[in-house]
Protein backbone atom coordinates (compact mmCIF):
# COMPACT_ATOMS: atom_id res chain seq x y z
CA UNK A 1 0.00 0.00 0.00
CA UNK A 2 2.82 2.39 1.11
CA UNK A 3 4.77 1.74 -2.06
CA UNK A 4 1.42 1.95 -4.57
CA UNK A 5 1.06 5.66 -2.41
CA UNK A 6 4.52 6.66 -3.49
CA UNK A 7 4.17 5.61 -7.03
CA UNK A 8 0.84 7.45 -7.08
CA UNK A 9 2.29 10.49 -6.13
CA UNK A 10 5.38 10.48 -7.73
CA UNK A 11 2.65 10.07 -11.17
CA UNK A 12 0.93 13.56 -10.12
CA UNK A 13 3.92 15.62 -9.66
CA UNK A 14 5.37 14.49 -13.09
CA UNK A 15 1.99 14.63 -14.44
CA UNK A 16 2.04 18.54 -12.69
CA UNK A 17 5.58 19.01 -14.05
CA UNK A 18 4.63 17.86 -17.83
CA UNK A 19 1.34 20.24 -18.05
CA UNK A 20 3.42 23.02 -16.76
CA UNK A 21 5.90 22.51 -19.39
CA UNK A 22 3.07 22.24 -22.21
CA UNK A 23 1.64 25.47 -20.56
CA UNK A 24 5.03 27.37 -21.17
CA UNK A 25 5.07 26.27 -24.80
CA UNK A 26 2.01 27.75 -25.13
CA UNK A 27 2.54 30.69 -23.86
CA UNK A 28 6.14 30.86 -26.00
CA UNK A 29 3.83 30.24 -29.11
CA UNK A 30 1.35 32.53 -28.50
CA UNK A 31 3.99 35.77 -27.90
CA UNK A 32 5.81 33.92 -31.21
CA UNK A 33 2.61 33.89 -33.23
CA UNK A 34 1.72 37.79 -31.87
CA UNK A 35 5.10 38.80 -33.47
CA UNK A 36 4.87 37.32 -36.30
CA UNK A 37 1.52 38.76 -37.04
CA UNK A 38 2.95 41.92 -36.50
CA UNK A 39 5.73 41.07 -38.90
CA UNK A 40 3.57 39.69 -41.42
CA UNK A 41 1.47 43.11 -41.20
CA UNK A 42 -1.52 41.07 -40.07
CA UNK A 43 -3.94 43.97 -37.83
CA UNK A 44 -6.65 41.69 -37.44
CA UNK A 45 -4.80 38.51 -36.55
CA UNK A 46 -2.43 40.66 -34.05
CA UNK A 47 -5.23 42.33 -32.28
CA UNK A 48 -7.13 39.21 -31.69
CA UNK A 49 -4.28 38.54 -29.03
CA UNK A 50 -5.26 41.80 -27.34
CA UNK A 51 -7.62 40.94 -24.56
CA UNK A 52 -10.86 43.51 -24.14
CA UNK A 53 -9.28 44.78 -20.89
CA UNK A 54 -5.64 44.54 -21.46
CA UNK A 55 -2.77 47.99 -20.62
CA UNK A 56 0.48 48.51 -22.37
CA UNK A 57 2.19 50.36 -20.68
CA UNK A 58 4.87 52.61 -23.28
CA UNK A 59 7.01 55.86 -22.69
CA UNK A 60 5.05 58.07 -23.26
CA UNK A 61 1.98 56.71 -21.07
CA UNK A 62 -0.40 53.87 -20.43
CA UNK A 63 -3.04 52.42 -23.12
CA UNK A 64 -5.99 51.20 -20.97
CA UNK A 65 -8.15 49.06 -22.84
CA UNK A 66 -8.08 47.29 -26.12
CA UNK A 67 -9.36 50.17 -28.10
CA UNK A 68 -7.28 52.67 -26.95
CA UNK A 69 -4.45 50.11 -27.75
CA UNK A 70 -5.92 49.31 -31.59
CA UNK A 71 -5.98 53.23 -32.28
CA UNK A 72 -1.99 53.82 -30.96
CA UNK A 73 -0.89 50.61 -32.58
CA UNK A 74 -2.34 50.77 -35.84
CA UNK A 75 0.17 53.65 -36.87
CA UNK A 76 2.86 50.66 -36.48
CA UNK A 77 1.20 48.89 -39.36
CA UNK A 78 1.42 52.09 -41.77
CA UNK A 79 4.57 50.46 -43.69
CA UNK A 80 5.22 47.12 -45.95
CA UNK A 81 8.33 46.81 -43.55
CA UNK A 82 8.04 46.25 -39.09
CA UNK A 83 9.57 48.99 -37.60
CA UNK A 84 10.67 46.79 -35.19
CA UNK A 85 10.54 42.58 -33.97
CA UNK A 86 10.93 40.99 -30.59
CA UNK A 87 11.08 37.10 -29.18
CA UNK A 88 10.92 35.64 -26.14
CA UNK A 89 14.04 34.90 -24.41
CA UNK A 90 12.17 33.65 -20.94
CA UNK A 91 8.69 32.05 -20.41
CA UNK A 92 6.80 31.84 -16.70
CA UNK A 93 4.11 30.23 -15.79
CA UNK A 94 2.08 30.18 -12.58
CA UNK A 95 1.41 27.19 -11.25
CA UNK A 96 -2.23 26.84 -11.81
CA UNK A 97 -1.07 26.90 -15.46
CA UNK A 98 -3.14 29.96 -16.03
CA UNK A 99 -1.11 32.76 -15.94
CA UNK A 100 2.14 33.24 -18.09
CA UNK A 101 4.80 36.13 -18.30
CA UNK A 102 7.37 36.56 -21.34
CA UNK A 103 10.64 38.60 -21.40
CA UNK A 104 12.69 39.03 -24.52
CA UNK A 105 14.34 41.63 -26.46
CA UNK A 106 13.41 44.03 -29.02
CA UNK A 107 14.90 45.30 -31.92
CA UNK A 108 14.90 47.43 -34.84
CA UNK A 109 14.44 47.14 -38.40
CA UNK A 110 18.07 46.87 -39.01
CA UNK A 111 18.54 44.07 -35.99
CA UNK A 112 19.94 46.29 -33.58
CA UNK A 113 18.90 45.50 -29.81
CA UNK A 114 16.72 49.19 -28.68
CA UNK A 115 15.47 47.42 -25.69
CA UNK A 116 13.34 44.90 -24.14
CA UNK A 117 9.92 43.67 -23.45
CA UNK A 118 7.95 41.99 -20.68
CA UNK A 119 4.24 40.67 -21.16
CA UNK A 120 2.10 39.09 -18.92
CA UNK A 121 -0.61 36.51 -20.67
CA UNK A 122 -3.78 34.90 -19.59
CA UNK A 123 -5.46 31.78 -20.21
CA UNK A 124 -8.68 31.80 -22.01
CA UNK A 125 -11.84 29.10 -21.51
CA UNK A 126 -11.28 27.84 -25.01
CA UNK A 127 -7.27 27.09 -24.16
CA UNK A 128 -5.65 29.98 -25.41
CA UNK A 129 -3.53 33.10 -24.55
CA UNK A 130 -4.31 36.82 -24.97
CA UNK A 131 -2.24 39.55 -23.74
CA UNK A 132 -3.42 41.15 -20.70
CA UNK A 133 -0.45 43.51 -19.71
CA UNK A 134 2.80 44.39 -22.18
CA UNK A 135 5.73 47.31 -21.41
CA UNK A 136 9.00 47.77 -21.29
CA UNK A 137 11.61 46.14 -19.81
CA UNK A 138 15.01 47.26 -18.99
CA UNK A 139 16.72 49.09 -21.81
CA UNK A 140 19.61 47.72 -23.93
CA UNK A 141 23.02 47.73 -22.00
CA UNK A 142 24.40 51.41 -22.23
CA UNK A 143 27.49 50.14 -23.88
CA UNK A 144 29.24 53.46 -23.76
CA UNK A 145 30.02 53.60 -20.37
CA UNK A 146 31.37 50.34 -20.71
CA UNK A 147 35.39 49.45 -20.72
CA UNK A 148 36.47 47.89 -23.82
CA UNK A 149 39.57 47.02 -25.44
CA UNK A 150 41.23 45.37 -27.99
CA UNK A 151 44.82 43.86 -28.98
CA UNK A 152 46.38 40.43 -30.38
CA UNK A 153 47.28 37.67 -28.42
CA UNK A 154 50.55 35.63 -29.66
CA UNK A 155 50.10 31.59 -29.18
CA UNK A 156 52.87 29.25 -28.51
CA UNK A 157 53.58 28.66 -32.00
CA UNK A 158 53.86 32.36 -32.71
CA UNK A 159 50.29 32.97 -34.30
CA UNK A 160 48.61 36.54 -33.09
CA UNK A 161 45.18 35.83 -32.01
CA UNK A 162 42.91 38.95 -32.30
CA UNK A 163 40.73 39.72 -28.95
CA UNK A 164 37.86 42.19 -28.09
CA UNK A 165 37.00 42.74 -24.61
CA UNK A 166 34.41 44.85 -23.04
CA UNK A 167 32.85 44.77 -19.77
CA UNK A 168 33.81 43.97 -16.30
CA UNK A 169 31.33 42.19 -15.27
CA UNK A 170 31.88 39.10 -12.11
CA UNK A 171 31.29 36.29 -14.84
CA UNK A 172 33.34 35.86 -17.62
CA UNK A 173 32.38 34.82 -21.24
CA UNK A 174 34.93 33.79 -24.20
CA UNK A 175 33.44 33.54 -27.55
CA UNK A 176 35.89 32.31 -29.98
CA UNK A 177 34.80 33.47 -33.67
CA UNK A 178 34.58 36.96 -32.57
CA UNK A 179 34.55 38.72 -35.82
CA UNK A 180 30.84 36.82 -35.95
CA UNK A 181 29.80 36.96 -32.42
CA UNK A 182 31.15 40.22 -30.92
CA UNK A 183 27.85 42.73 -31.59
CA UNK A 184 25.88 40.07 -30.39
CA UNK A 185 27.91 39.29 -27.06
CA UNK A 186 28.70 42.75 -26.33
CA UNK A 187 25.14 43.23 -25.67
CA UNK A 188 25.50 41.22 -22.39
CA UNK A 189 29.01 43.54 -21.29
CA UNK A 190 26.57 45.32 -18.73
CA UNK A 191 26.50 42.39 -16.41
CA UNK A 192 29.43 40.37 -17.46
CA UNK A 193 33.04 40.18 -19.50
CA UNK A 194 32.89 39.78 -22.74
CA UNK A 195 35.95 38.78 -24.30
CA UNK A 196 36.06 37.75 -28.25
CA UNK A 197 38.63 36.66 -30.15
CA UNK A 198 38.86 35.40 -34.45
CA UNK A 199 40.20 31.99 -34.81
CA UNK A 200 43.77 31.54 -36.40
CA UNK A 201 43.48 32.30 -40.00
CA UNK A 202 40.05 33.55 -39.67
CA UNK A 203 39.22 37.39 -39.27
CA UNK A 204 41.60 39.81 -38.19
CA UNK A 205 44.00 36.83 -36.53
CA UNK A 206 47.78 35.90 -38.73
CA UNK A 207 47.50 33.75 -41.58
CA UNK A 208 49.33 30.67 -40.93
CA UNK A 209 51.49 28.94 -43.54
CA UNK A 210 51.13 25.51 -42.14
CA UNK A 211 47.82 23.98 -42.88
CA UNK A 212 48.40 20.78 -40.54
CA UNK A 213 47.93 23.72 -37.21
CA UNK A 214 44.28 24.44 -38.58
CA UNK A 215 42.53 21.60 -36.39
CA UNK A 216 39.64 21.27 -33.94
CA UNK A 217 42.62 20.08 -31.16
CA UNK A 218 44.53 23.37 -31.94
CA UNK A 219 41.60 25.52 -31.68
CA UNK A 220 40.65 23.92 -28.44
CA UNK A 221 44.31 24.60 -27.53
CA UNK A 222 44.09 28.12 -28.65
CA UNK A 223 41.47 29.22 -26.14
CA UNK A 224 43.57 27.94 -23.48
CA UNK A 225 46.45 30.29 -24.79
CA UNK A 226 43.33 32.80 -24.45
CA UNK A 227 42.39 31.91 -21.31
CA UNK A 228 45.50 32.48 -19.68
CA UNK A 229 46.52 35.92 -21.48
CA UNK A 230 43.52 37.15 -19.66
CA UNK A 231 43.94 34.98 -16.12
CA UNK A 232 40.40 33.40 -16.32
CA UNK A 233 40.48 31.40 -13.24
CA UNK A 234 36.71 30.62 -13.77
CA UNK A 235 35.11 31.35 -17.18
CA UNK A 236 31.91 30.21 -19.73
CA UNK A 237 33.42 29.00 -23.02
CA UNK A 238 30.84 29.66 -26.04
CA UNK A 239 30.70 27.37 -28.54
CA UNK A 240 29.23 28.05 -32.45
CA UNK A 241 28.33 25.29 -35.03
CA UNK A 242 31.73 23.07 -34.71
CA UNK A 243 33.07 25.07 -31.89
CA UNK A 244 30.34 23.75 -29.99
CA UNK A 245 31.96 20.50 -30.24
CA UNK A 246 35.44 22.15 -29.91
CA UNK A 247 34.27 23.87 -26.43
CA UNK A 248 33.05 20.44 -24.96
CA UNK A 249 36.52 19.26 -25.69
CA UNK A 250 38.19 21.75 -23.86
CA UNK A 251 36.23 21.41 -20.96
CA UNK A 252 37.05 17.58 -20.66
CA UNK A 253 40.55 18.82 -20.92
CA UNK A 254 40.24 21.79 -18.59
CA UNK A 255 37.13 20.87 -16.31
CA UNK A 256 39.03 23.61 -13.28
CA UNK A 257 38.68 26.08 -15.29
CA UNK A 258 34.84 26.13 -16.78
CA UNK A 259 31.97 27.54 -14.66
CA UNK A 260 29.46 26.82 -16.86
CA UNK A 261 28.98 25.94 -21.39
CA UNK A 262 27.36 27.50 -24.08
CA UNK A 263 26.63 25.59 -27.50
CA UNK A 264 25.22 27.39 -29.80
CA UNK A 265 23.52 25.14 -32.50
CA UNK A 266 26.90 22.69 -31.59
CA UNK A 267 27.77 19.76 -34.25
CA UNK A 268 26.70 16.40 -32.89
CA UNK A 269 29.50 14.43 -30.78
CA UNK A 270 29.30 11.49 -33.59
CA UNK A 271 29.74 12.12 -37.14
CA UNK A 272 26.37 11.79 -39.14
CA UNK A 273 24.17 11.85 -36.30
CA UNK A 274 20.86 12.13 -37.03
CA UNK A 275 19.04 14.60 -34.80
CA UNK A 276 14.69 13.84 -34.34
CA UNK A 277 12.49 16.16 -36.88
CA UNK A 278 11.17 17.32 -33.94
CA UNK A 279 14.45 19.22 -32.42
CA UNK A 280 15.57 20.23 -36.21
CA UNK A 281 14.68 23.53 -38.29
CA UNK A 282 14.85 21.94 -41.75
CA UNK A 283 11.17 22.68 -42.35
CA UNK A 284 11.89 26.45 -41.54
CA UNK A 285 11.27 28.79 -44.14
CA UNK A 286 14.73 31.15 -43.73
CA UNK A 287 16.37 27.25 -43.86
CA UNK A 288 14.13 26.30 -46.80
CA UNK A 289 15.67 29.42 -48.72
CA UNK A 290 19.34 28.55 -47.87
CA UNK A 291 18.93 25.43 -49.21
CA UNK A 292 17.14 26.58 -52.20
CA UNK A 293 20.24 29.30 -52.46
CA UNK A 294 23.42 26.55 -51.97
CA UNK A 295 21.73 23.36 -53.57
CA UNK A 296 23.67 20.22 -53.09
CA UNK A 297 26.67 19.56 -55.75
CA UNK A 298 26.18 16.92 -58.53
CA UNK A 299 28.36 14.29 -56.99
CA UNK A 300 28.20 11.86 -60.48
CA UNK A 301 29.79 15.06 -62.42
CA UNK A 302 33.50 15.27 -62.32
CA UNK A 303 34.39 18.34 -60.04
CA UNK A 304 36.28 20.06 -63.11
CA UNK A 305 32.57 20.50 -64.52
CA UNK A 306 30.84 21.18 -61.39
């Protein structure tokens, strides 16, 4: 009996823990399929997210009341172009599962971060989410009044590394592939160090005559030479396409030395992995294109007619 009690109970808190998951992908949805309405120009579809009652709350004041919200937003819709986007970065949900809040940043037409958002969602009888409250969140990181620098670091083998660094912030952050990742990054130099450096032969770093040196091993190697140029006792590697895989390997190498890891979209650990449909964005449209863009070689041609 005691045992069939536990099991029962251990059922309702992961049935409790799976609902409250489902609940924060809807929420994530809904504020997805509000932006994209707004992207896609769509006034009638956007507005239908607005709730009777709801307040956004803006610079210049508070709209109370979805009318009052239709009239001031409407002007946003007055070119073929958004004037600007946003996304969730965090989704909350209460745990009654009927109350959800989103936080995320917003930014302009050009893809420059201008700020950020919070919005607080409610449930509706029929299962879905409106907006009840929307304003701003903390503005963008006043980068500024933020230290920065910038230099070369020389490897071991006598290659010069170039490094960004901005911010002084308690955690640290290395993000090789810098001359891709730094205007992202530095967005975060507020409440952390950013430090970002190009790979050997890649951006502003040397050229190197010996091919052999360009390896996965060497780059892994390479952000240890970073590491110590800037005495990172404790610091969160980032990790890009391959160098997700390359980051992973310098933590097994380096374990004292990593607070935390970052992959971003990382290779898989085994060559030709398949990854489920489900956790893959091949059906994407912005994938769809690039494919469409850089189709697949004709492997029975001989390359010389390729």
């Amino acid at each position: 009996m005691f045992v069939m009690r536990r099991l029962t109970i251990i059922v309702l808190i992961l049935a409790a823990v799976s609902a409250l998951a489902d609940a924060r992908d809807d929420v994530r949805n809904a504020e997805l399929a509000f932006a994209k309405a707004f992207a896609d120009r769509d006034q009638a579809k956007f507005f239908s997210f607005v709730l009777d009652d709801a307040s956004f709350l803006g610079p210049g004041g508070t709209l109370g009341g979805k009318q009052a919200i239709v009239e001031r937003w409407s002007r946003f819709f007055g070119t073929p172009q958004a004037p600007f986007s946003w996304a969730p970065d965090r989704v909350a949900v209460n745990a009654a599962g009927t109350t959800g809040l989103t936080a995320g940043g917003v930014y302009d037409a050009n893809g420059n971060h201008i700020g950020n958002f919070n919005s607080v969602w409610m449930k509706q009888a029929d299962g879905t989410w409106k907006v009840l409250f929307d304003g701003p969140g903390s503005a963008p990181a006043c980068l500024d009044a933020v230290p920065a620098s910038e230099g070369d670091i020389t490897t071991p083998d006598g290659v010069k590394l170039h490094y960004r660094k901005i911010g002084e912030g308690r955690t640290t952050l290395i993000v090789p592939m810098g001359f891709m990742l730094y205007d992202d990054f530095k967005q975060l130099a507020d409440v952390a160090t950013i430090i970002t450096y190009d790979l050997r032969d890649r951006g502003r770093s040397s050229h190197v005559e010996d091919v052999n040196t360009l390896t996965i091993q060497q780059d892994a190697a390479d952000l240890e030479t970073v590491r110590q140029h800037f005495n990172a006792d404790k610091f969160v590697p980032v990790g890009f396409s391959y160098l997700g895989l390359m980051v992973a390997m310098y933590t097994a190498q380096h374990p004292e030395h990593v607070a935390r890891v970052i992959q971003l979209g990382p290779v898989s650990m085994k060559p030709g992995a398949k990854y489920p449909k489900n956790l893959t964005n091949e059906d994407d449209e912005p994938v769809r294109h690039w494919h469409e863009l850089n189709p697949k070689p004709d492997t029975t041609k001989p390359q010389h007619d390729l």
